[in-house]
PDB file of N, CA and C in Angstrom:
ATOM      1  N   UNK A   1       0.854  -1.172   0.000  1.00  0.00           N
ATOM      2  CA  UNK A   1       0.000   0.000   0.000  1.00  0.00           C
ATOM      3  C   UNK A   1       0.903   1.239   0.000  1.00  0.00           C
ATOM      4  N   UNK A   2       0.644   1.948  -0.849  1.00  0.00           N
ATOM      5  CA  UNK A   2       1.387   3.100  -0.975  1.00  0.00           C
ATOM      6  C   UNK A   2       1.256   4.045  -0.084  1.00  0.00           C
ATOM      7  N   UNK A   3       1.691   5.664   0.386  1.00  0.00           N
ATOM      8  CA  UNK A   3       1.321   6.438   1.371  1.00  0.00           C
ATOM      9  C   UNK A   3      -0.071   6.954   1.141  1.00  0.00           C
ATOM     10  N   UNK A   4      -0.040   7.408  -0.580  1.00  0.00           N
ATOM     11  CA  UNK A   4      -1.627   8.001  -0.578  1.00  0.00           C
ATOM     12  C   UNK A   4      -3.289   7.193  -0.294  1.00  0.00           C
ATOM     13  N   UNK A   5      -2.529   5.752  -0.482  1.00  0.00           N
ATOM     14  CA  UNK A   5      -3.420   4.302  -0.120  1.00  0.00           C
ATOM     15  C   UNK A   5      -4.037   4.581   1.757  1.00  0.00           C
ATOM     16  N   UNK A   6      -2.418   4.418   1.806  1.00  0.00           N
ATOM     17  CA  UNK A   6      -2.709   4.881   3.751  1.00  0.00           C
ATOM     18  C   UNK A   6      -3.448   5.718   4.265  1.00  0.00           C
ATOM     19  N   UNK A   7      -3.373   6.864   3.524  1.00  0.00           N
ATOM     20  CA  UNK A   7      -4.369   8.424   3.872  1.00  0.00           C
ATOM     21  C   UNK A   7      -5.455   7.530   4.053  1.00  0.00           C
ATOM     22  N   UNK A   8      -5.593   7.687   2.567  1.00  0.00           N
ATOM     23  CA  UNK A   8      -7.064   7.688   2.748  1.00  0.00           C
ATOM     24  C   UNK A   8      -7.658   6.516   3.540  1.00  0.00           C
ATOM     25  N   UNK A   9      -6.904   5.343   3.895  1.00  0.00           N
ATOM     26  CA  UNK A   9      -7.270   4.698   4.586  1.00  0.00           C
ATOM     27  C   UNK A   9      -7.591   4.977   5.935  1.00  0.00           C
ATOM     28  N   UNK A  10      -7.207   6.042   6.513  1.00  0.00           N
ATOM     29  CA  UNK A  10      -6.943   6.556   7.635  1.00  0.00           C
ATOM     30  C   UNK A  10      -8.451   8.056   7.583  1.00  0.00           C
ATOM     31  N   UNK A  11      -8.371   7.951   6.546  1.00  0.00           N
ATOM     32  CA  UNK A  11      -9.215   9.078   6.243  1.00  0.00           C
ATOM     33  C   UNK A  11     -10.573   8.617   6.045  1.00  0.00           C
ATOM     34  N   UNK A  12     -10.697   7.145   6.028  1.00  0.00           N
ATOM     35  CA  UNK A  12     -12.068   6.443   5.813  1.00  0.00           C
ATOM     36  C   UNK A  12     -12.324   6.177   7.442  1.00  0.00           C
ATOM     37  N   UNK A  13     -11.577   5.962   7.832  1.00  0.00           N
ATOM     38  CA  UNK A  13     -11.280   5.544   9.655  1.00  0.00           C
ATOM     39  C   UNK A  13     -11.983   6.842  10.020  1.00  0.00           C
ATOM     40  N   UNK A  14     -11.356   7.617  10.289  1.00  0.00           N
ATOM     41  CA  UNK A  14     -11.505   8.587  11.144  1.00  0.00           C
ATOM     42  C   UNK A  14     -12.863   9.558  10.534  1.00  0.00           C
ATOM     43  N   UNK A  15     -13.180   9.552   9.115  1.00  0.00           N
ATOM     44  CA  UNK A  15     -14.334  10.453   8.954  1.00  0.00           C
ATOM     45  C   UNK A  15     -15.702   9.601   9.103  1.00  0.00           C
ATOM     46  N   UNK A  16     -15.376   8.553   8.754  1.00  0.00           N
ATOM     47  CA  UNK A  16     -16.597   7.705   9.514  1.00  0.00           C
ATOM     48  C   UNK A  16     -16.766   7.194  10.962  1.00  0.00           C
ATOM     49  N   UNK A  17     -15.709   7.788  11.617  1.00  0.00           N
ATOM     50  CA  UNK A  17     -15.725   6.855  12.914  1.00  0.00           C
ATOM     51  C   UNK A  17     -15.604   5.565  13.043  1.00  0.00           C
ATOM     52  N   UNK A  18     -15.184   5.183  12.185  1.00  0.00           N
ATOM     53  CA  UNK A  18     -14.902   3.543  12.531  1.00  0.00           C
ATOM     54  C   UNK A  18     -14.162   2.769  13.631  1.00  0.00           C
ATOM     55  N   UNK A  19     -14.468   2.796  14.556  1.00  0.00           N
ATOM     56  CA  UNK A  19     -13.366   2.850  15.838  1.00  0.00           C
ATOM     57  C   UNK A  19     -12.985   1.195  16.131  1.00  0.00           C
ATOM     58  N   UNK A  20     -13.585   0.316  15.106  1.00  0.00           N
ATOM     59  CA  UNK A  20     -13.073  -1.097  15.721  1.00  0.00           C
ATOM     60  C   UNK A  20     -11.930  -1.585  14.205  1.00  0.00           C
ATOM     61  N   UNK A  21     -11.643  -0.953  13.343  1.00  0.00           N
ATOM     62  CA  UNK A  21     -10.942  -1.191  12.434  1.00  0.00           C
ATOM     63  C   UNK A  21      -9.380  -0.220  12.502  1.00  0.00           C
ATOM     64  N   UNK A  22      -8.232  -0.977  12.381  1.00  0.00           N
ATOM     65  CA  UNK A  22      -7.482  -0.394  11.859  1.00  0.00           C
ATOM     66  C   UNK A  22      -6.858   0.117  10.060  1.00  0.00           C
ATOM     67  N   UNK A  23      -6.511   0.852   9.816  1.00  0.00           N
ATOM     68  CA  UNK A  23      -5.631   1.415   8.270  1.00  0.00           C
ATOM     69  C   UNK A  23      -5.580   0.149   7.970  1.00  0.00           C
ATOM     70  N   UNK A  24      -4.278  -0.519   8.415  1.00  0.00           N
ATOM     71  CA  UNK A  24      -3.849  -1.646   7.918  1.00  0.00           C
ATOM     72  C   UNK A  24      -4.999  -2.795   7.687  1.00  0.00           C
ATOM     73  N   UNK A  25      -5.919  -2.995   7.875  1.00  0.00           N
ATOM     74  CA  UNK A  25      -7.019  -3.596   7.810  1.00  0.00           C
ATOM     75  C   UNK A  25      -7.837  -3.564   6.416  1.00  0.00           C
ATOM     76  N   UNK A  26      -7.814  -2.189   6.126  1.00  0.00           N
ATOM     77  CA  UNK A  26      -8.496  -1.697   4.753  1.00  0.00           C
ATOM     78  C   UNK A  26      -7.419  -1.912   3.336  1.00  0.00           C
ATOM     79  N   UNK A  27      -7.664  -3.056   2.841  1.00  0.00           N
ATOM     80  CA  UNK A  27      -6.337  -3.344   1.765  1.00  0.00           C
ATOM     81  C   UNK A  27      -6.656  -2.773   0.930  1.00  0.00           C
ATOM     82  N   UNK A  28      -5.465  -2.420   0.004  1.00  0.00           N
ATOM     83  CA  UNK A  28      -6.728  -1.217  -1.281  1.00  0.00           C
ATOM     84  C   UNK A  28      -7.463  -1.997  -2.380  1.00  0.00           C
ATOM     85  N   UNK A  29      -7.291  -3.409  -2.435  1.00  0.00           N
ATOM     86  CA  UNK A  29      -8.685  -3.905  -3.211  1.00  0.00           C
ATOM     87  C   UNK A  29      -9.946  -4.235  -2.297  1.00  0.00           C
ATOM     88  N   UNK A  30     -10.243  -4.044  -1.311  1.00  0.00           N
ATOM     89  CA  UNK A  30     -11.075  -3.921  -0.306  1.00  0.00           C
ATOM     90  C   UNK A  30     -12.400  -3.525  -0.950  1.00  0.00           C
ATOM     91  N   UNK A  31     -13.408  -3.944  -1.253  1.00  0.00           N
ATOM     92  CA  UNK A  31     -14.456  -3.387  -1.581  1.00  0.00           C
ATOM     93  C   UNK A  31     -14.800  -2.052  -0.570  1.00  0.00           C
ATOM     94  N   UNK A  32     -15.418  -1.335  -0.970  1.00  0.00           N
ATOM     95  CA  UNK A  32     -15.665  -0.592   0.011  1.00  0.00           C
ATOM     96  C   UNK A  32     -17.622  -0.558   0.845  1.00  0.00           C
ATOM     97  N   UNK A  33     -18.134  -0.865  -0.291  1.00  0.00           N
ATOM     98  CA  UNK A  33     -19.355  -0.867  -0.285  1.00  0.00           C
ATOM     99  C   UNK A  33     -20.075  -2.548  -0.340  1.00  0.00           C
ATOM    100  N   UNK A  34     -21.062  -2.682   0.198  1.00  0.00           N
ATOM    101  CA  UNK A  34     -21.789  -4.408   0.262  1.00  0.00           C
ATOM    102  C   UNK A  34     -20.758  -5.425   1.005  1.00  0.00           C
ATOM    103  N   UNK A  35     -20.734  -6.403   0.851  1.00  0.00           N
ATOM    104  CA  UNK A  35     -19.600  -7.476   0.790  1.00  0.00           C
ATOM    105  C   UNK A  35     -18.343  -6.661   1.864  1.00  0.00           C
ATOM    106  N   UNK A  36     -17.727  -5.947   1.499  1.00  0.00           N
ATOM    107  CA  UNK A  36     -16.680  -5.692   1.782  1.00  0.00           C
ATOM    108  C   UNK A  36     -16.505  -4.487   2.897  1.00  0.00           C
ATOM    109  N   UNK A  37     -15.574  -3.494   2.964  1.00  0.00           N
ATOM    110  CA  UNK A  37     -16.073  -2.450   4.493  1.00  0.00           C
ATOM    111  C   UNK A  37     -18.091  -2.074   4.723  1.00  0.00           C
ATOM    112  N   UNK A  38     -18.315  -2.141   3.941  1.00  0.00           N
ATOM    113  CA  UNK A  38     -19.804  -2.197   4.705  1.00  0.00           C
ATOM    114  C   UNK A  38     -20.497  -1.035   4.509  1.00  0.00           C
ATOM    115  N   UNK A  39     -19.859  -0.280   3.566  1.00  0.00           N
ATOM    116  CA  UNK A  39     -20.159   1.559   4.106  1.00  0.00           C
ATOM    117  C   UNK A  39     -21.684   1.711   2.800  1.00  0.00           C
ATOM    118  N   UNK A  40     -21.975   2.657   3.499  1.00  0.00           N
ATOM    119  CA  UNK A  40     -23.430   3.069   2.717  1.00  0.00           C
ATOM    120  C   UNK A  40     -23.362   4.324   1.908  1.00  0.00           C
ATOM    121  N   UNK A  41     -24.692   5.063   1.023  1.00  0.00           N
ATOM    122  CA  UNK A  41     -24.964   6.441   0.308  1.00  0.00           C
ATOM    123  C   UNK A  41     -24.287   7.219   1.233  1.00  0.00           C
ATOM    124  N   UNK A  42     -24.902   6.751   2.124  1.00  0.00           N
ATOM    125  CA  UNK A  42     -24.371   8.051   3.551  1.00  0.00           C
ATOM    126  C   UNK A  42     -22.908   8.312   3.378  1.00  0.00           C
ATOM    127  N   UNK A  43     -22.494   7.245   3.506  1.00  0.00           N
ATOM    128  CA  UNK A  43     -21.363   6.993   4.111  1.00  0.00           C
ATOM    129  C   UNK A  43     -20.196   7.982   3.078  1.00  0.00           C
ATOM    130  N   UNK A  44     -20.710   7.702   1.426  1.00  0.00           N
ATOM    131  CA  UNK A  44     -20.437   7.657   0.121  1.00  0.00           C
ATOM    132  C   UNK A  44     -20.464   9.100   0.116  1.00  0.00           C
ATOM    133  N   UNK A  45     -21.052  10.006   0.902  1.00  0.00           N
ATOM    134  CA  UNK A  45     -21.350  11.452   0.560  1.00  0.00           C
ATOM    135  C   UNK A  45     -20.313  12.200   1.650  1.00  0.00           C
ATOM    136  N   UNK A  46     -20.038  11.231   2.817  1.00  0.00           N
ATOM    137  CA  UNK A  46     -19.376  12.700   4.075  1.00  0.00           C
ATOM    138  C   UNK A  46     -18.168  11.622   3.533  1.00  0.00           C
ATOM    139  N   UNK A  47     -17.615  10.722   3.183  1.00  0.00           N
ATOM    140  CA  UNK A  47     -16.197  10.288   2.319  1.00  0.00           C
ATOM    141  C   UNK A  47     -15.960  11.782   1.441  1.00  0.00           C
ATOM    142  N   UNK A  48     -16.994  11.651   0.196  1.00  0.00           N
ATOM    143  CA  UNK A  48     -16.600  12.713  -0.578  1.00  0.00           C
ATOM    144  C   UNK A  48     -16.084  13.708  -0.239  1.00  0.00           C
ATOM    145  N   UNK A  49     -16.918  14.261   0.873  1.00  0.00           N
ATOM    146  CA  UNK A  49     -16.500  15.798   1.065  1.00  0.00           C
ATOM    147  C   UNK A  49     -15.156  16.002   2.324  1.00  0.00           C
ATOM    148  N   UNK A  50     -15.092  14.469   2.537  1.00  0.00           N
ATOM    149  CA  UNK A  50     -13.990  14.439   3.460  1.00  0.00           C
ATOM    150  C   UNK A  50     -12.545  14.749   2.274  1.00  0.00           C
ATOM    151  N   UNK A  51     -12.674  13.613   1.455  1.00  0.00           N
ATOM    152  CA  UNK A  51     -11.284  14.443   0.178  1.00  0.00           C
ATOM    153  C   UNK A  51     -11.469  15.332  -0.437  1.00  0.00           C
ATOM    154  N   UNK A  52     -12.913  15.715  -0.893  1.00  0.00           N
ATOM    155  CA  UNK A  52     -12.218  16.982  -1.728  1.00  0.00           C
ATOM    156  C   UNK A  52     -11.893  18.087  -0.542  1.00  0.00           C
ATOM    157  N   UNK A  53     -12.045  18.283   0.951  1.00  0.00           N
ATOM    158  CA  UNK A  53     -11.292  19.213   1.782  1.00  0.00           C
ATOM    159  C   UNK A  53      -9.880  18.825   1.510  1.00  0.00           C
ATOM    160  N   UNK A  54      -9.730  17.527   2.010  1.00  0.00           N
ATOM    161  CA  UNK A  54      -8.345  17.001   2.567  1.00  0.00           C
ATOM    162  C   UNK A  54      -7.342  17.378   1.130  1.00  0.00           C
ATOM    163  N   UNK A  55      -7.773  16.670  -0.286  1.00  0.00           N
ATOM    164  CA  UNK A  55      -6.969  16.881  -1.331  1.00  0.00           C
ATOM    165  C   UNK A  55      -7.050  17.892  -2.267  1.00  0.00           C
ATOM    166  N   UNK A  56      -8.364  19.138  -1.942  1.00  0.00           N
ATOM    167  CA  UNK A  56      -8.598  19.995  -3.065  1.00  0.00           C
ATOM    168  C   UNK A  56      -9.105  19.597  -4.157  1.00  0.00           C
ATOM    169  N   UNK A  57      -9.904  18.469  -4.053  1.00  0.00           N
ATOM    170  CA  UNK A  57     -10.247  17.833  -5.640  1.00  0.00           C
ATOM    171  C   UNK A  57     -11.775  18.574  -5.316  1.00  0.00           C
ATOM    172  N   UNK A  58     -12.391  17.793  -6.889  1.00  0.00           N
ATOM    173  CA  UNK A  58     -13.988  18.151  -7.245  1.00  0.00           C
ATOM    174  C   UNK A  58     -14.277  16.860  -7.353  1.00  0.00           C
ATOM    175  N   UNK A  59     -15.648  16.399  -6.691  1.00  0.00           N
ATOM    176  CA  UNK A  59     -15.942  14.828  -7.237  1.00  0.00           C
ATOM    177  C   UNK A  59     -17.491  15.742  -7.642  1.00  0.00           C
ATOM    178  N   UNK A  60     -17.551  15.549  -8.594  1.00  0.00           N
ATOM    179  CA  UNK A  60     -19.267  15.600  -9.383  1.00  0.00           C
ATOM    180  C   UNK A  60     -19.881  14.352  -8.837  1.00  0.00           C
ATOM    181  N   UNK A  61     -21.088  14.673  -8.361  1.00  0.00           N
ATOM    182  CA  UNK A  61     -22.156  13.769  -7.582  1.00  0.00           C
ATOM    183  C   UNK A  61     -22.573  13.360  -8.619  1.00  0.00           C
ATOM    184  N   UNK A  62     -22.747  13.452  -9.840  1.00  0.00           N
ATOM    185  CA  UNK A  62     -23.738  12.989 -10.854  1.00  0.00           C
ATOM    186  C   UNK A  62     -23.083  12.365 -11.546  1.00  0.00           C
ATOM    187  N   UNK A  63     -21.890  12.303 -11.700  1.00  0.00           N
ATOM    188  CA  UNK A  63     -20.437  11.410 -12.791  1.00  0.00           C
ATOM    189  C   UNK A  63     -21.096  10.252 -12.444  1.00  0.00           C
ATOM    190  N   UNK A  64     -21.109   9.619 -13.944  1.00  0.00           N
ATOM    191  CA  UNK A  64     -21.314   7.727 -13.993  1.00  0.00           C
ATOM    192  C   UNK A  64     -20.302   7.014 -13.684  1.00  0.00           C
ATOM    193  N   UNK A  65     -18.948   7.871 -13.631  1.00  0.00           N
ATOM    194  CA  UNK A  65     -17.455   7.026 -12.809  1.00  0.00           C
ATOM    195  C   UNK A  65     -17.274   7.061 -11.286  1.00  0.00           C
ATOM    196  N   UNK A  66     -18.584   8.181 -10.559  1.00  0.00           N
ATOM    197  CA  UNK A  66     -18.085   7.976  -9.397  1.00  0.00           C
ATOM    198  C   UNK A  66     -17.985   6.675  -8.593  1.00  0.00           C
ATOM    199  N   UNK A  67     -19.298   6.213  -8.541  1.00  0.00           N
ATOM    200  CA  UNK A  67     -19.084   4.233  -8.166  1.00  0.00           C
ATOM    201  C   UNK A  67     -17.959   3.876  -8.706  1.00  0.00           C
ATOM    202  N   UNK A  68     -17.264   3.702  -9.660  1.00  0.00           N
ATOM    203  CA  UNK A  68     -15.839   3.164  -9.786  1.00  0.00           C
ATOM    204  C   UNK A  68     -14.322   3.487  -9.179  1.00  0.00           C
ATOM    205  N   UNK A  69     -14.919   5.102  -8.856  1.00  0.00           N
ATOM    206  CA  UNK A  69     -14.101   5.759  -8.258  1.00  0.00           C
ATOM    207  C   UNK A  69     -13.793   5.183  -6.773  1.00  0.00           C
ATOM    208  N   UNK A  70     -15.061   4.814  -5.924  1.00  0.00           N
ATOM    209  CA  UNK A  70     -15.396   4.607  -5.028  1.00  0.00           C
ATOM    210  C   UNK A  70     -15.538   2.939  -4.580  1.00  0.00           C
ATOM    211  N   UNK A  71     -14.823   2.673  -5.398  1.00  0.00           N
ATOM    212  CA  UNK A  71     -15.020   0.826  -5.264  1.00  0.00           C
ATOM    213  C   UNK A  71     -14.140   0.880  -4.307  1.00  0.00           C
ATOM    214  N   UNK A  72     -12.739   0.694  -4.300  1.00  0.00           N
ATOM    215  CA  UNK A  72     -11.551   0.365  -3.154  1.00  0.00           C
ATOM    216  C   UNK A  72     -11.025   2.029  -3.050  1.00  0.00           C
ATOM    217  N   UNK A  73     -10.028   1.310  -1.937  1.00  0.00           N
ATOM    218  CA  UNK A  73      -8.961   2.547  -1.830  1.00  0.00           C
ATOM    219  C   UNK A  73      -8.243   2.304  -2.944  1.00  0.00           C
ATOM    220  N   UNK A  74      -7.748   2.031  -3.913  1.00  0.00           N
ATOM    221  CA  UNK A  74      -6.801   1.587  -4.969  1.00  0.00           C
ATOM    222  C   UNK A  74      -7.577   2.046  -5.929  1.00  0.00           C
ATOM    223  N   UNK A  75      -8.940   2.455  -6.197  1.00  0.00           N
ATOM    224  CA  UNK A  75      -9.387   3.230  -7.387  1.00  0.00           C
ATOM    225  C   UNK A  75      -9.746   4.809  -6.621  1.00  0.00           C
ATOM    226  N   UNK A  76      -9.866   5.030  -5.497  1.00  0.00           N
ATOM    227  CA  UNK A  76     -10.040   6.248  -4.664  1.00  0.00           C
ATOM    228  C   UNK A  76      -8.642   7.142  -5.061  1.00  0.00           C
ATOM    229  N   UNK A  77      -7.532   6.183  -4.480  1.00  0.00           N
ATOM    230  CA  UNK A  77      -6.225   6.825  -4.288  1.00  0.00           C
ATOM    231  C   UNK A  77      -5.563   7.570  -6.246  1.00  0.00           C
ATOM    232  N   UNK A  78      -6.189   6.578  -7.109  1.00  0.00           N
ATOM    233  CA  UNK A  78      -5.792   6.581  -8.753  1.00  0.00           C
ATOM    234  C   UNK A  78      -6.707   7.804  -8.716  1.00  0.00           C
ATOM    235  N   UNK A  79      -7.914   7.727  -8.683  1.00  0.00           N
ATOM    236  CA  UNK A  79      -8.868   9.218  -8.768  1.00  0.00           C
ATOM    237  C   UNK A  79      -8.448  10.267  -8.123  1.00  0.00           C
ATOM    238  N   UNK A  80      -7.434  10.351  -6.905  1.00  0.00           N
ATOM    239  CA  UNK A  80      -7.039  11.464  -6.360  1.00  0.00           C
ATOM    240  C   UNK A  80      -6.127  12.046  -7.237  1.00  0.00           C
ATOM    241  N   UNK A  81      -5.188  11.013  -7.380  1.00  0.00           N
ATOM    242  CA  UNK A  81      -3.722  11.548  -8.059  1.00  0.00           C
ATOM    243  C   UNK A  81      -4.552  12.395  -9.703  1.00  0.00           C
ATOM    244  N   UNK A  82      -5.358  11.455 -10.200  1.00  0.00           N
ATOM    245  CA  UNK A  82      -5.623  11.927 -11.842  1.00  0.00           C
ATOM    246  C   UNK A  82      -5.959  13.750 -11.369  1.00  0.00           C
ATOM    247  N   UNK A  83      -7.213  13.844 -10.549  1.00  0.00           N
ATOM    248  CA  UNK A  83      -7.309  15.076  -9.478  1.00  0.00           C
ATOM    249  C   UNK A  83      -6.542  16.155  -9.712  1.00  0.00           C
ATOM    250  N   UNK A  84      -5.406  15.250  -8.950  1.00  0.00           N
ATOM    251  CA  UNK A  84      -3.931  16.228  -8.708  1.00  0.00           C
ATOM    252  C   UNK A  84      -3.559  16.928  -9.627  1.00  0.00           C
ATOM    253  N   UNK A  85      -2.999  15.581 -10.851  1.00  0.00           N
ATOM    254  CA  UNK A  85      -2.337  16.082 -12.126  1.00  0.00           C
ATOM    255  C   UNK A  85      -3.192  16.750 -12.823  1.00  0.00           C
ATOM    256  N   UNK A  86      -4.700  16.767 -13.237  1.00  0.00           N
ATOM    257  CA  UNK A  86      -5.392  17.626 -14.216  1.00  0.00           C
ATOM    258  C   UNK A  86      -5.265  18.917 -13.375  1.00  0.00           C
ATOM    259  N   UNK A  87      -5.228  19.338 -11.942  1.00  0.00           N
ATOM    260  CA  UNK A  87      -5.274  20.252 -11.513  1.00  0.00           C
ATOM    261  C   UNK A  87      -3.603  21.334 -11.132  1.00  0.00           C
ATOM    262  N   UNK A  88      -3.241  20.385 -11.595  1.00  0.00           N
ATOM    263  CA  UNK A  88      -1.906  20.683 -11.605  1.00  0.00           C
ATOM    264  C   UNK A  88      -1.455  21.288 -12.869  1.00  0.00           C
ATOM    265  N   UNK A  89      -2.269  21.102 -14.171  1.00  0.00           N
ATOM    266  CA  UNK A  89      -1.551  21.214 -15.391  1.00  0.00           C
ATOM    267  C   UNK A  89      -2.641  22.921 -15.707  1.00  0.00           C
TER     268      UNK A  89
END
């Protein structure tokens, strides 16, 4: 897991309150939703607005990529960086 993997792993922890899971726990093919961490719409909306504070990004609520975006930390962390660099250029 890379560092930006970790954030946000840490960043799923702590903005949801998850207090019986550790980082290291959340692998970044981890589903995030059903099956896998468990998290809900809810959950899916105070995430969002937890990165675009933390990283300065924009997530459009209405994008047909956000569910993909939002599958693991390993497609979260790839959507941050793309983020970065379009916002960077």
């Amino acid at each position: 897991m890379n560092d930006l993997q970790k954030d946000i792993a840490q960043l799923i922890i702590d903005t949801l309150s998850l207090e019986d899971i550790e980082a290291s726990e959340i692998t970044p093919a981890l589903p995030l939703f059903g099956e896998g961490l468990g998290l809900d719409s809810i959950d899916a909306l105070e995430l969002a607005l937890a990165l675009q504070k933390r990283y300065d990004i924009q997530i459009a609520s209405d994008s047909r990529d956000a569910r993909q975006h939002f599958a693991n930390v390993e497609s979260l962390a790839a959507f941050v960086e793309a983020q970065r660099t379009a916002c960077a250029s």
